[in-house]
PDBML (XML) file of the C-alpha atoms, coordinates in Angstrom:
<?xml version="1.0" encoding="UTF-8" ?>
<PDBx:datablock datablockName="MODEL"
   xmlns:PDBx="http://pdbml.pdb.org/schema/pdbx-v50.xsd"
   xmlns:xsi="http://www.w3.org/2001/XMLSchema-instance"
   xsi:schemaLocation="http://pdbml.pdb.org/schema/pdbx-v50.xsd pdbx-v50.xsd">
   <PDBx:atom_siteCategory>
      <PDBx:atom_site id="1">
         <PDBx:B_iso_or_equiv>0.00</PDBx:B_iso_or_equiv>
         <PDBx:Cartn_x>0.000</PDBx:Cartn_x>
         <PDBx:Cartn_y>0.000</PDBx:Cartn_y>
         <PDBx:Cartn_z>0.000</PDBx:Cartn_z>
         <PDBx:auth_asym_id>A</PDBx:auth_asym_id>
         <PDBx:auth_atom_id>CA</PDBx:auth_atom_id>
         <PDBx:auth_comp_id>UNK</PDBx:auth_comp_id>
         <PDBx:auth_seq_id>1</PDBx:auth_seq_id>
         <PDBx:group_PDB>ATOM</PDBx:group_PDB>
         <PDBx:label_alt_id xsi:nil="true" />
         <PDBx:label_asym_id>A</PDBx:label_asym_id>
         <PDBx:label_atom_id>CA</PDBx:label_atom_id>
         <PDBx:label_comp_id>UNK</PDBx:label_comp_id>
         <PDBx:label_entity_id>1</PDBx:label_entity_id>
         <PDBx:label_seq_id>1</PDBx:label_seq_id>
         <PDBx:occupancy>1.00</PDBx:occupancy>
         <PDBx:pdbx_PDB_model_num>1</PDBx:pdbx_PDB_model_num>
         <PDBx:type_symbol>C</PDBx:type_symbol>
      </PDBx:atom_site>
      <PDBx:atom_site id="2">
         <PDBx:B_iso_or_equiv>0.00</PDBx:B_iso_or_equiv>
         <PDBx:Cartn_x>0.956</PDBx:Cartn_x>
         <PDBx:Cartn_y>3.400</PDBx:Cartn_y>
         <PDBx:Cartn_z>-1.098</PDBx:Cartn_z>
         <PDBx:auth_asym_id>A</PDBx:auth_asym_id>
         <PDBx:auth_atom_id>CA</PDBx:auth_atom_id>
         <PDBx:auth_comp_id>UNK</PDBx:auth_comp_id>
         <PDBx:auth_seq_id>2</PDBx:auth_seq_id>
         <PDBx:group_PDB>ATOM</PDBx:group_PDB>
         <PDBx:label_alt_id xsi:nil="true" />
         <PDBx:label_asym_id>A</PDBx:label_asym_id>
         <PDBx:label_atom_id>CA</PDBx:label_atom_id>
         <PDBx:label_comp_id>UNK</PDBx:label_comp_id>
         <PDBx:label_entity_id>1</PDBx:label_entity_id>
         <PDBx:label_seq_id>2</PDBx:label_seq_id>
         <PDBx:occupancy>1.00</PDBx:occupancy>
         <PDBx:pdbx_PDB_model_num>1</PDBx:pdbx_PDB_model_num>
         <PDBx:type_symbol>C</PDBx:type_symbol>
      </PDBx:atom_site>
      <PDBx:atom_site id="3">
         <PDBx:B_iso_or_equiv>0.00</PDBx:B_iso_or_equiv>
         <PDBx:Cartn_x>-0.550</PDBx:Cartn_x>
         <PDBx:Cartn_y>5.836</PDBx:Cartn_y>
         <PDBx:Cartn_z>1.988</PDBx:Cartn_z>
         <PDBx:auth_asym_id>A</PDBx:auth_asym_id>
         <PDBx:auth_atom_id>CA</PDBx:auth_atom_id>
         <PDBx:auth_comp_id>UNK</PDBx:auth_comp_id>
         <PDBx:auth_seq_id>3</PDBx:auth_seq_id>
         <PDBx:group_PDB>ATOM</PDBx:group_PDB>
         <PDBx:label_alt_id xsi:nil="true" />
         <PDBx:label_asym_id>A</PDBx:label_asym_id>
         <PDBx:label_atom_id>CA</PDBx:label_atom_id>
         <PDBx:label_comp_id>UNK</PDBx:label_comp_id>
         <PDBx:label_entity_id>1</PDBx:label_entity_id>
         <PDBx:label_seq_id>3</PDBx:label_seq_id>
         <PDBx:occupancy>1.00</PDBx:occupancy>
         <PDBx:pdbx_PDB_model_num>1</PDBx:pdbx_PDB_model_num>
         <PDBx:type_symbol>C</PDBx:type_symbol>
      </PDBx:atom_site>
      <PDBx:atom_site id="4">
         <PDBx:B_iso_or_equiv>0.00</PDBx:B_iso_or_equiv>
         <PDBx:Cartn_x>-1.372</PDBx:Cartn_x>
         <PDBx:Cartn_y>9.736</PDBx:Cartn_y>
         <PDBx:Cartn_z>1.353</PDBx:Cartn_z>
         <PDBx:auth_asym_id>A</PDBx:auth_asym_id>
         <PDBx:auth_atom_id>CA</PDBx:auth_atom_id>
         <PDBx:auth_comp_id>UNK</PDBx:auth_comp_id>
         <PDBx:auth_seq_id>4</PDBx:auth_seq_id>
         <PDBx:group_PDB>ATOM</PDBx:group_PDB>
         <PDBx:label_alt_id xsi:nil="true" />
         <PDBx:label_asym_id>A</PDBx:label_asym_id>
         <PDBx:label_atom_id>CA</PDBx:label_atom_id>
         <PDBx:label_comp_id>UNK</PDBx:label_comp_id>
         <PDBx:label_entity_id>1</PDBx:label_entity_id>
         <PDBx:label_seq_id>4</PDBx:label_seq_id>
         <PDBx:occupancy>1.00</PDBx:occupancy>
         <PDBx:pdbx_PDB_model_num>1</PDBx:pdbx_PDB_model_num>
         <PDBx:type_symbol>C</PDBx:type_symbol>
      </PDBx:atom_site>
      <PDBx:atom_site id="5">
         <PDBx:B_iso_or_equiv>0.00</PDBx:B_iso_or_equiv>
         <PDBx:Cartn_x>-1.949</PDBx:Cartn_x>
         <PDBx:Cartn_y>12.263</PDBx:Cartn_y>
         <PDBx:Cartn_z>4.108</PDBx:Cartn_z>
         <PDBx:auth_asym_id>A</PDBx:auth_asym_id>
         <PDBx:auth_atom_id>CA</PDBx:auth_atom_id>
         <PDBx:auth_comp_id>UNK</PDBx:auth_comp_id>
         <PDBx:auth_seq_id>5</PDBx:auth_seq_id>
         <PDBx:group_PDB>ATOM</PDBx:group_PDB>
         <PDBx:label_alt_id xsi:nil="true" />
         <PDBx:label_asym_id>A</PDBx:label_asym_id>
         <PDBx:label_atom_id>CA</PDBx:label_atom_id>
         <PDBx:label_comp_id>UNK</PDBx:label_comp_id>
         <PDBx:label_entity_id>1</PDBx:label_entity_id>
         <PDBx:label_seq_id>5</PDBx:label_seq_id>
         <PDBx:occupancy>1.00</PDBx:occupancy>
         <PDBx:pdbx_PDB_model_num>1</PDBx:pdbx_PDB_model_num>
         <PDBx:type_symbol>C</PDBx:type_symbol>
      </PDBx:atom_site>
      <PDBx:atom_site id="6">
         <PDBx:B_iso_or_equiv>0.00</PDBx:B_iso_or_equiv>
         <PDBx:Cartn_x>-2.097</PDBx:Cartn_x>
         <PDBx:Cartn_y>15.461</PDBx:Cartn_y>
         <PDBx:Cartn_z>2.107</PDBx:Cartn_z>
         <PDBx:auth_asym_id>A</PDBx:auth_asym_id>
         <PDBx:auth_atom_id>CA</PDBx:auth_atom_id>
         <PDBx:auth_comp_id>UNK</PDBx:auth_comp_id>
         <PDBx:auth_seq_id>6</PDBx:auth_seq_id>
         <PDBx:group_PDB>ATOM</PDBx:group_PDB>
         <PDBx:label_alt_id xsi:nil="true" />
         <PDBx:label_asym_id>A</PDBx:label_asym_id>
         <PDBx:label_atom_id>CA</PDBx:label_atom_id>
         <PDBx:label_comp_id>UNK</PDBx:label_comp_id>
         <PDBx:label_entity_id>1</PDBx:label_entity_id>
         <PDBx:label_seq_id>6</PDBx:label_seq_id>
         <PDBx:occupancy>1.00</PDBx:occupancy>
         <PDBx:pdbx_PDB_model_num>1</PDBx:pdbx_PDB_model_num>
         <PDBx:type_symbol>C</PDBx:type_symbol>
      </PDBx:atom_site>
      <PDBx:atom_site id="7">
         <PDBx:B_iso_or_equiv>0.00</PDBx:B_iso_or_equiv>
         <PDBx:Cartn_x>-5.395</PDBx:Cartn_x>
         <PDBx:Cartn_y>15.711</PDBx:Cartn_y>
         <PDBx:Cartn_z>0.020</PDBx:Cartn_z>
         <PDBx:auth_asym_id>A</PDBx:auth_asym_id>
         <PDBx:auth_atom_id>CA</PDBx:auth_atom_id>
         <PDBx:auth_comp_id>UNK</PDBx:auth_comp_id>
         <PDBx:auth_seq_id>7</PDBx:auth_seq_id>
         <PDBx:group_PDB>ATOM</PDBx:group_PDB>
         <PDBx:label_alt_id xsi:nil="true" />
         <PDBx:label_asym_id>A</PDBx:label_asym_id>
         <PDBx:label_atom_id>CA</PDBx:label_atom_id>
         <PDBx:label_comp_id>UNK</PDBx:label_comp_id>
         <PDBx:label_entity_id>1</PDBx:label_entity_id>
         <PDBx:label_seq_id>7</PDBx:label_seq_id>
         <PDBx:occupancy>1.00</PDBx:occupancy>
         <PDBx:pdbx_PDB_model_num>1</PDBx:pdbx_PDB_model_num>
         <PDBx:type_symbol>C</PDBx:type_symbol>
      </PDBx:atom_site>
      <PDBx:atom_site id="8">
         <PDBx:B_iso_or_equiv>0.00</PDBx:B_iso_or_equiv>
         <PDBx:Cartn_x>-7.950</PDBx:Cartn_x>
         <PDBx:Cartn_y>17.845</PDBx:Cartn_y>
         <PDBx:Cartn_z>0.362</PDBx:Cartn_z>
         <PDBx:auth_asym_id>A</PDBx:auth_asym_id>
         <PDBx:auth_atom_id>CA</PDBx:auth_atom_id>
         <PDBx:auth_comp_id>UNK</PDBx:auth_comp_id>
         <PDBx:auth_seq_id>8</PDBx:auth_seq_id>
         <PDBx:group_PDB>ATOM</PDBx:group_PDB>
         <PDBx:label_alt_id xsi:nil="true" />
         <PDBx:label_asym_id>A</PDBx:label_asym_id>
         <PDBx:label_atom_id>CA</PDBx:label_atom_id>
         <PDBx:label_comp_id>UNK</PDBx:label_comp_id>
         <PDBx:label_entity_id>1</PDBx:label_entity_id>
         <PDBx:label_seq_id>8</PDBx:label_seq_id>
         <PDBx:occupancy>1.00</PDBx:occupancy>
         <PDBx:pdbx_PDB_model_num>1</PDBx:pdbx_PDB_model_num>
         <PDBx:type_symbol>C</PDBx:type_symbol>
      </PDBx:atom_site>
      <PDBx:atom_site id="9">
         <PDBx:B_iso_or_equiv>0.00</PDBx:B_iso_or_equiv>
         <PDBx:Cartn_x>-11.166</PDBx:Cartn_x>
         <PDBx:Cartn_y>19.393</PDBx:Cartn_y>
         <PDBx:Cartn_z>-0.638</PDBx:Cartn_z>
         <PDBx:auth_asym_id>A</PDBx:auth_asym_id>
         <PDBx:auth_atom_id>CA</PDBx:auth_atom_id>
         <PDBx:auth_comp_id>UNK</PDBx:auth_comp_id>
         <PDBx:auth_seq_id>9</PDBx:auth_seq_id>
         <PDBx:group_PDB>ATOM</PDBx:group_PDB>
         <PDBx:label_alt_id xsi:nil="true" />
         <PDBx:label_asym_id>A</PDBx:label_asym_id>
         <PDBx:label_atom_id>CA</PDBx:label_atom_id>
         <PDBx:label_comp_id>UNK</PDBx:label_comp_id>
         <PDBx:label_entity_id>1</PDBx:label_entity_id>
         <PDBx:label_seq_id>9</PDBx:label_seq_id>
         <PDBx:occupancy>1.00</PDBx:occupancy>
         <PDBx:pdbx_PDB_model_num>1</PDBx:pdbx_PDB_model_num>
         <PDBx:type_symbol>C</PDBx:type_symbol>
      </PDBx:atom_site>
      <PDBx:atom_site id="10">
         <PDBx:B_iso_or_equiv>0.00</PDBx:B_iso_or_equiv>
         <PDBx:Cartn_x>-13.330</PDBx:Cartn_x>
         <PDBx:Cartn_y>22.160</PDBx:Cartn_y>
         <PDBx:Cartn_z>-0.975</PDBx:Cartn_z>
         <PDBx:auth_asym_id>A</PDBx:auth_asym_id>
         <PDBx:auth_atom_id>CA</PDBx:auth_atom_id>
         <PDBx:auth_comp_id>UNK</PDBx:auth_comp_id>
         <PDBx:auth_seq_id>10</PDBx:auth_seq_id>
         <PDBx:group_PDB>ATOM</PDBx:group_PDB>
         <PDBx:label_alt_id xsi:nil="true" />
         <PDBx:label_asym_id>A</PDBx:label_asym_id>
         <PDBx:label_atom_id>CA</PDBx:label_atom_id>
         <PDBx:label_comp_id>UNK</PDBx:label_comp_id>
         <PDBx:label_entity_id>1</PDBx:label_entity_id>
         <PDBx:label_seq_id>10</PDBx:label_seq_id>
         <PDBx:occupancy>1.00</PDBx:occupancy>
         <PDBx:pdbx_PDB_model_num>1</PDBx:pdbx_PDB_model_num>
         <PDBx:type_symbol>C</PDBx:type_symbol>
      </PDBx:atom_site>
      <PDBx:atom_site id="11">
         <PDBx:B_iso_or_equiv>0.00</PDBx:B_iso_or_equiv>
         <PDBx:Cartn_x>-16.883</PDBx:Cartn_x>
         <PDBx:Cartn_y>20.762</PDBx:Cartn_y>
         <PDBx:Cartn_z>0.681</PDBx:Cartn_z>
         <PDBx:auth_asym_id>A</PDBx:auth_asym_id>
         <PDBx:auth_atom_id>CA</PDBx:auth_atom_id>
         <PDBx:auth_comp_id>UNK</PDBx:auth_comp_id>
         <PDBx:auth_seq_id>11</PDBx:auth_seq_id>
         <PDBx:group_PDB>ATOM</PDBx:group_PDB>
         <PDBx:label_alt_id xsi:nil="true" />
         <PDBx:label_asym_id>A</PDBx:label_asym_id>
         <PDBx:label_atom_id>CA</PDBx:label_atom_id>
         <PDBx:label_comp_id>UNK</PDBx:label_comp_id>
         <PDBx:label_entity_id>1</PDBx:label_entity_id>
         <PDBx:label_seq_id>11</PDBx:label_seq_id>
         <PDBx:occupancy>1.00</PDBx:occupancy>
         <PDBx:pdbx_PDB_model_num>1</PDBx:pdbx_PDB_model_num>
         <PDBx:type_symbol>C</PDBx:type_symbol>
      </PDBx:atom_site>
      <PDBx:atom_site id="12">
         <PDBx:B_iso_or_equiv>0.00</PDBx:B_iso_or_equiv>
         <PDBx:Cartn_x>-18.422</PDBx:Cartn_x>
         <PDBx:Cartn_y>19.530</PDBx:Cartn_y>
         <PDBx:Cartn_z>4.133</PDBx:Cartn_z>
         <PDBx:auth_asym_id>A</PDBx:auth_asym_id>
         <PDBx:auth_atom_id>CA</PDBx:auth_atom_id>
         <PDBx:auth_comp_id>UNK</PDBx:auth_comp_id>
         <PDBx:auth_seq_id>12</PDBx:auth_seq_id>
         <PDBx:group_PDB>ATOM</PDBx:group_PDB>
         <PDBx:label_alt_id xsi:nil="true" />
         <PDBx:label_asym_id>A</PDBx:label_asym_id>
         <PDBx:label_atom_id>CA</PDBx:label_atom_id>
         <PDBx:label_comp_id>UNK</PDBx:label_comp_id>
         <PDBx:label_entity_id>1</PDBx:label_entity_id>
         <PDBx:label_seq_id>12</PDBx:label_seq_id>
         <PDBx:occupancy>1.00</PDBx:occupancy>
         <PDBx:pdbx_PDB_model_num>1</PDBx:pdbx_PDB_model_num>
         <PDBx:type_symbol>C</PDBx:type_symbol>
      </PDBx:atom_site>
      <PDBx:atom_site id="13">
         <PDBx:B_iso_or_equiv>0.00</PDBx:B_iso_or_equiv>
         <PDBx:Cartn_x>-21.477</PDBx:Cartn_x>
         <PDBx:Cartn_y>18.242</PDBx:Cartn_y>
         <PDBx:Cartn_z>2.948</PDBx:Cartn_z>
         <PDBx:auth_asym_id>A</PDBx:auth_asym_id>
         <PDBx:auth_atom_id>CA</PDBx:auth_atom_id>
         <PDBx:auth_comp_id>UNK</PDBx:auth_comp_id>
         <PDBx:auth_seq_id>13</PDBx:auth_seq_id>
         <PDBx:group_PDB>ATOM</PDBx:group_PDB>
         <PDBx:label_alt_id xsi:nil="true" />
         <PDBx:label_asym_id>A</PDBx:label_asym_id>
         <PDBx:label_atom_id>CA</PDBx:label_atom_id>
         <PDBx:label_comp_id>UNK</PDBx:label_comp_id>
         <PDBx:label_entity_id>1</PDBx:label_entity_id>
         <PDBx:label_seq_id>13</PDBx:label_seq_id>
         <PDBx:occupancy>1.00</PDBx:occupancy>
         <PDBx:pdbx_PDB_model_num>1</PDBx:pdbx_PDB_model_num>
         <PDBx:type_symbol>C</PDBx:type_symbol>
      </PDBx:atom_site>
      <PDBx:atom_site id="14">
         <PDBx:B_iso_or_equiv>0.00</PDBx:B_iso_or_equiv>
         <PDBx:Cartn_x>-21.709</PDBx:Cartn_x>
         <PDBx:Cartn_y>14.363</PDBx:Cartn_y>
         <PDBx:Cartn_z>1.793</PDBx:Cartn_z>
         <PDBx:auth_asym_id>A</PDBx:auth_asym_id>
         <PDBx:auth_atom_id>CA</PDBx:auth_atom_id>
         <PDBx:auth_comp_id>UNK</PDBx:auth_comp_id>
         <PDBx:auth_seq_id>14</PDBx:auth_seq_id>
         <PDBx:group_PDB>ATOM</PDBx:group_PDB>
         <PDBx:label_alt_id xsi:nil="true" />
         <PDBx:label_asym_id>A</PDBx:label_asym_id>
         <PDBx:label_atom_id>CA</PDBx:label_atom_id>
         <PDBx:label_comp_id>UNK</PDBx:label_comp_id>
         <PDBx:label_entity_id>1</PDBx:label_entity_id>
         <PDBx:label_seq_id>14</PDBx:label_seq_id>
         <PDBx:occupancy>1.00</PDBx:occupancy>
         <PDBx:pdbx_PDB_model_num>1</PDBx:pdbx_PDB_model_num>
         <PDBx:type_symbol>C</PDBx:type_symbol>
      </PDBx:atom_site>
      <PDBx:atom_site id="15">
         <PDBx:B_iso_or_equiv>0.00</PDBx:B_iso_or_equiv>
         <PDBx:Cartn_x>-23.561</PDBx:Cartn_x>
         <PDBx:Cartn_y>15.312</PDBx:Cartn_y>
         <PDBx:Cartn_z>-1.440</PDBx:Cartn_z>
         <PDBx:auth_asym_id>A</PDBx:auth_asym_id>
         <PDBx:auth_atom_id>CA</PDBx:auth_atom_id>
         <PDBx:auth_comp_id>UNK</PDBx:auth_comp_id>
         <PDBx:auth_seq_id>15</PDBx:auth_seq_id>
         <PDBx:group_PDB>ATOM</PDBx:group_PDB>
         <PDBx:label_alt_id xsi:nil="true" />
         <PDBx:label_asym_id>A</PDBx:label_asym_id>
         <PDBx:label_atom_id>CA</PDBx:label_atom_id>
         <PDBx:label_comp_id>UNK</PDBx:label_comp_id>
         <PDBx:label_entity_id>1</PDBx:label_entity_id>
         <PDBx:label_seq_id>15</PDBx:label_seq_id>
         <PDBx:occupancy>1.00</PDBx:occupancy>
         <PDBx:pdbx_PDB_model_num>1</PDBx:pdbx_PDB_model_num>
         <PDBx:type_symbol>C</PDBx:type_symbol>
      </PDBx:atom_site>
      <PDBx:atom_site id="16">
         <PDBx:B_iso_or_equiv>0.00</PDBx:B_iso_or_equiv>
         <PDBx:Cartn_x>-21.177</PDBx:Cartn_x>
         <PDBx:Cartn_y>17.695</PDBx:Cartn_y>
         <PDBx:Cartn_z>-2.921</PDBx:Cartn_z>
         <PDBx:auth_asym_id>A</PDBx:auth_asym_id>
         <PDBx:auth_atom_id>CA</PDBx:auth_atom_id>
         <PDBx:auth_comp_id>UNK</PDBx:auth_comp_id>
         <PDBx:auth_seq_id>16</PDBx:auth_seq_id>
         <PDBx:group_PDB>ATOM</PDBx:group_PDB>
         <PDBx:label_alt_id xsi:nil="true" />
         <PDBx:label_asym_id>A</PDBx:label_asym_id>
         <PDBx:label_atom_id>CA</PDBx:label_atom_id>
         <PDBx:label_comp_id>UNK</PDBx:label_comp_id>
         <PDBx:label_entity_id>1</PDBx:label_entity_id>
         <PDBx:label_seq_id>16</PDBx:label_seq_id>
         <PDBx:occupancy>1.00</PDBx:occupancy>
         <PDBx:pdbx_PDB_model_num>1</PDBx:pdbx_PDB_model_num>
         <PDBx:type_symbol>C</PDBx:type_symbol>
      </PDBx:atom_site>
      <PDBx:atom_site id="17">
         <PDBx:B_iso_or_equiv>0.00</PDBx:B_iso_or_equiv>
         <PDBx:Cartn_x>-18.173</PDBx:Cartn_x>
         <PDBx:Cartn_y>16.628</PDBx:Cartn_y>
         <PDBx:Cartn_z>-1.697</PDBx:Cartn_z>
         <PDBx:auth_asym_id>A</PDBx:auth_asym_id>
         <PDBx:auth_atom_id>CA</PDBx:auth_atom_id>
         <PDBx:auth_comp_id>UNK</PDBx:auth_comp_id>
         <PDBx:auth_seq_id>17</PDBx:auth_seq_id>
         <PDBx:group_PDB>ATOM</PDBx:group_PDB>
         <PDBx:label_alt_id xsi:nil="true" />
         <PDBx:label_asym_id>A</PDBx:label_asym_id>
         <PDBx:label_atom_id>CA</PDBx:label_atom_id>
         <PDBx:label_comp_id>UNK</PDBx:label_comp_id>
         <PDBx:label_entity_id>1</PDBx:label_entity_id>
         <PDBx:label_seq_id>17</PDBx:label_seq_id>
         <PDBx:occupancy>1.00</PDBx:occupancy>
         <PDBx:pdbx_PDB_model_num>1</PDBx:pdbx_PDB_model_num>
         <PDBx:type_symbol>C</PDBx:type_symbol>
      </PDBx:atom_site>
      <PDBx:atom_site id="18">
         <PDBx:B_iso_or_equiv>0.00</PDBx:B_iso_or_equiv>
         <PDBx:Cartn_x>-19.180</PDBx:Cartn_x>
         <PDBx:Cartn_y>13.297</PDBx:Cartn_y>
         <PDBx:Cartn_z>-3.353</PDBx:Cartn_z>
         <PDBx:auth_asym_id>A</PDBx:auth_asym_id>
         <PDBx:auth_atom_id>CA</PDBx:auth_atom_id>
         <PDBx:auth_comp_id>UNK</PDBx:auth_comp_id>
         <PDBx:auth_seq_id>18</PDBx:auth_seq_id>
         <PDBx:group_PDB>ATOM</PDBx:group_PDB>
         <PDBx:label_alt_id xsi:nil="true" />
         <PDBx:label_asym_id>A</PDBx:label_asym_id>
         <PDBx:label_atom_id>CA</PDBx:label_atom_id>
         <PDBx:label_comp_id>UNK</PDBx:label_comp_id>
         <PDBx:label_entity_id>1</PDBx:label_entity_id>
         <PDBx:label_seq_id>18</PDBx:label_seq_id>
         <PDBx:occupancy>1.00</PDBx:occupancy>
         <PDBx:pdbx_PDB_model_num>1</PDBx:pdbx_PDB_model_num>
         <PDBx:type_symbol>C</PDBx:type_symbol>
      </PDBx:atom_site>
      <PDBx:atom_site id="19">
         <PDBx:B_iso_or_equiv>0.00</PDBx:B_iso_or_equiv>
         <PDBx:Cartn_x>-19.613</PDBx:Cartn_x>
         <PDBx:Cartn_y>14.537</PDBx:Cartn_y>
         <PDBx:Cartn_z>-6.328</PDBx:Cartn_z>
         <PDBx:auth_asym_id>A</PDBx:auth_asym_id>
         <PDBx:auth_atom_id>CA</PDBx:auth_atom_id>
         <PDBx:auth_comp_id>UNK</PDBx:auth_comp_id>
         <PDBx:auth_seq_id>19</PDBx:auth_seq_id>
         <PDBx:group_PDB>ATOM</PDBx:group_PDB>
         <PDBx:label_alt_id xsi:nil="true" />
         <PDBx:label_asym_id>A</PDBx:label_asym_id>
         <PDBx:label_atom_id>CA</PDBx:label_atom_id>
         <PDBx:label_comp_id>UNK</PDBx:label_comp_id>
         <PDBx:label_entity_id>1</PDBx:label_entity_id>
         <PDBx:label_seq_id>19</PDBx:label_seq_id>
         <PDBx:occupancy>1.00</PDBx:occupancy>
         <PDBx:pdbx_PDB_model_num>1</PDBx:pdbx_PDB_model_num>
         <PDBx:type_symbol>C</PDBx:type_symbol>
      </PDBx:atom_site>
      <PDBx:atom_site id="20">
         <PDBx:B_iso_or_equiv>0.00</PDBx:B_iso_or_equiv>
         <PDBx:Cartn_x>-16.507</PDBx:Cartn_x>
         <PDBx:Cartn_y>16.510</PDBx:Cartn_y>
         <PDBx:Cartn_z>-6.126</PDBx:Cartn_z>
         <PDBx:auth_asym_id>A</PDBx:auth_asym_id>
         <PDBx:auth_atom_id>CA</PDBx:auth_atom_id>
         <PDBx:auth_comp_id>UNK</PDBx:auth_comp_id>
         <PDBx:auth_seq_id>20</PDBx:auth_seq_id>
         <PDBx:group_PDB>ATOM</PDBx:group_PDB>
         <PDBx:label_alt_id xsi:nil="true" />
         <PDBx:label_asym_id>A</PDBx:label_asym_id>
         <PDBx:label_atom_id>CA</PDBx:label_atom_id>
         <PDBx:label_comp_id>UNK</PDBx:label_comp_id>
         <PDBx:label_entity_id>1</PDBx:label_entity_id>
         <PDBx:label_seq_id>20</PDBx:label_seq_id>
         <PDBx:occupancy>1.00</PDBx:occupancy>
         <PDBx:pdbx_PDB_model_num>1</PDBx:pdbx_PDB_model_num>
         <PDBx:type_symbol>C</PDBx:type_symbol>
      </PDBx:atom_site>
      <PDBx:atom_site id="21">
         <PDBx:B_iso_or_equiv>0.00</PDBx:B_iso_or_equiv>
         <PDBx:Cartn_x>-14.563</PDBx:Cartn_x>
         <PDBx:Cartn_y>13.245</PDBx:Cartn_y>
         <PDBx:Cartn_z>-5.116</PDBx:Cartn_z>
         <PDBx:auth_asym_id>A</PDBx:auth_asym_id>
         <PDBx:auth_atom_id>CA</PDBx:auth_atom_id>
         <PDBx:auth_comp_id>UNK</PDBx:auth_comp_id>
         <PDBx:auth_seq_id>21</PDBx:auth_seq_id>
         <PDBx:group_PDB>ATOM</PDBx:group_PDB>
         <PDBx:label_alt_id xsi:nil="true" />
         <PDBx:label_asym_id>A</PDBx:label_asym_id>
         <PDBx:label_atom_id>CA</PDBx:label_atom_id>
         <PDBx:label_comp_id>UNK</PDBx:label_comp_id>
         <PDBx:label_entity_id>1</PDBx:label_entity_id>
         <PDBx:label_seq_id>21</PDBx:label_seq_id>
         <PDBx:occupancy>1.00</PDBx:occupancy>
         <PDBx:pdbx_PDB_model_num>1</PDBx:pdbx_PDB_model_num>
         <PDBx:type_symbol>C</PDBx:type_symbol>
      </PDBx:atom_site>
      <PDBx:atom_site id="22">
         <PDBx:B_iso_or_equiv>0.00</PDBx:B_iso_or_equiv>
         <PDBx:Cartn_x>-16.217</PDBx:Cartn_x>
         <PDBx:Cartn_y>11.345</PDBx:Cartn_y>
         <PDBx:Cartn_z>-7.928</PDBx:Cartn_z>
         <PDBx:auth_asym_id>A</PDBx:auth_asym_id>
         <PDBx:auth_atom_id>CA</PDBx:auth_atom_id>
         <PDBx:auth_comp_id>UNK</PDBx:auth_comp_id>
         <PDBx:auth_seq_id>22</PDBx:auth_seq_id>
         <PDBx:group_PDB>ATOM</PDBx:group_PDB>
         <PDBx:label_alt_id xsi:nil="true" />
         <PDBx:label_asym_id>A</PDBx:label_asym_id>
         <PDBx:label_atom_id>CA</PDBx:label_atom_id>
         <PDBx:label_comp_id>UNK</PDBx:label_comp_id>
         <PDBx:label_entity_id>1</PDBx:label_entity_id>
         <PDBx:label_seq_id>22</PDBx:label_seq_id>
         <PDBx:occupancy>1.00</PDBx:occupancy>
         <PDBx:pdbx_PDB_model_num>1</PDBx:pdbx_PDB_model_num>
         <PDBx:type_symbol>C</PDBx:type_symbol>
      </PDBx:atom_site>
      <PDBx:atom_site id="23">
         <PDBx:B_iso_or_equiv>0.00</PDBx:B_iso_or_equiv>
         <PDBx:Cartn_x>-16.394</PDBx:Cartn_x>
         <PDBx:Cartn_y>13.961</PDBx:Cartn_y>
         <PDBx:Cartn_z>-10.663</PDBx:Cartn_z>
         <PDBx:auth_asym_id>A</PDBx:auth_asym_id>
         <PDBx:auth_atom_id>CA</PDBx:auth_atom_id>
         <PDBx:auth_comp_id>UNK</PDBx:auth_comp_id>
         <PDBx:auth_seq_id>23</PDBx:auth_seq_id>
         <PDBx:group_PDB>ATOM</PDBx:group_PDB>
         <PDBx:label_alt_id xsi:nil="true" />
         <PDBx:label_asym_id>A</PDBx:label_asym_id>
         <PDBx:label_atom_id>CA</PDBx:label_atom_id>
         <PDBx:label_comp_id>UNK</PDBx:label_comp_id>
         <PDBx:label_entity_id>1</PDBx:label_entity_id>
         <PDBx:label_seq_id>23</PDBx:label_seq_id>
         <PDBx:occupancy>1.00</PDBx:occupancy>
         <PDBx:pdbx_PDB_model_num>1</PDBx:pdbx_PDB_model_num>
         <PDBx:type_symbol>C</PDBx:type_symbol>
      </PDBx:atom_site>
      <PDBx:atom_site id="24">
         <PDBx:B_iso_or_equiv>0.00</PDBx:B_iso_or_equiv>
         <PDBx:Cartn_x>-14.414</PDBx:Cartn_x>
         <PDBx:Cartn_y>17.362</PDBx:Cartn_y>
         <PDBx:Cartn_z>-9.952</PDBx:Cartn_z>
         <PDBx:auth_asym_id>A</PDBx:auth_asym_id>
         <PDBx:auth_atom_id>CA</PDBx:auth_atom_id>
         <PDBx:auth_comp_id>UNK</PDBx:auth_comp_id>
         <PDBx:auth_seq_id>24</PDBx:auth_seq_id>
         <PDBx:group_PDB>ATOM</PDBx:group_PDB>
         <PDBx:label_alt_id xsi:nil="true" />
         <PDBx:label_asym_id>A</PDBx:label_asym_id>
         <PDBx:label_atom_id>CA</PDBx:label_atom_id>
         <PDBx:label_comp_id>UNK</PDBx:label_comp_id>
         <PDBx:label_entity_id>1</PDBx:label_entity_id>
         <PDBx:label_seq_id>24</PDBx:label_seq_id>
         <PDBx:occupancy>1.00</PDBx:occupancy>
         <PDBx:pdbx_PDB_model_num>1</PDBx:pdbx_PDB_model_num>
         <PDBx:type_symbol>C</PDBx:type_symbol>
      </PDBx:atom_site>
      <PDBx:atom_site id="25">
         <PDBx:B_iso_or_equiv>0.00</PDBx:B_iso_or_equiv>
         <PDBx:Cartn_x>-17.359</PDBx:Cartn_x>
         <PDBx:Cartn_y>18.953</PDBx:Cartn_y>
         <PDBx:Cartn_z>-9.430</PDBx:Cartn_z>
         <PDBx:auth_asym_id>A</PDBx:auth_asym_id>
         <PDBx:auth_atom_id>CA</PDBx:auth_atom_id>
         <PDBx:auth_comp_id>UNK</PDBx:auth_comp_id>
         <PDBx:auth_seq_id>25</PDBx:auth_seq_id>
         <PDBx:group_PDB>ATOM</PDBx:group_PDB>
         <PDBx:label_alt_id xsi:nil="true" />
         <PDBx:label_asym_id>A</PDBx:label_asym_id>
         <PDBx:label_atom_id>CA</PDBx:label_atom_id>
         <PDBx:label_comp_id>UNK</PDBx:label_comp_id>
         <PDBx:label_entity_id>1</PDBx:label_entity_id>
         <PDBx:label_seq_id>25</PDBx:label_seq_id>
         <PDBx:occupancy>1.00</PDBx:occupancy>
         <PDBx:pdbx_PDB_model_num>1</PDBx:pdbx_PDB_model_num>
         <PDBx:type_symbol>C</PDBx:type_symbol>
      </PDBx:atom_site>
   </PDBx:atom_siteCategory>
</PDBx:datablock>
């Protein structure tokens, strides 16, 4: 396994960070 500690993203909520996660957006 490969482990990394330093993403990040823009959102709190499930929905659009979900989307962001799965699409960019």
């Amino acid at each position: 396994l490969c482990f990394y500690r330093g993403c990040q993203v823009d959102s709190v909520n499930h929905p659009t960070a979900m989307y962001q996660m799965n699409t960019g957006n």
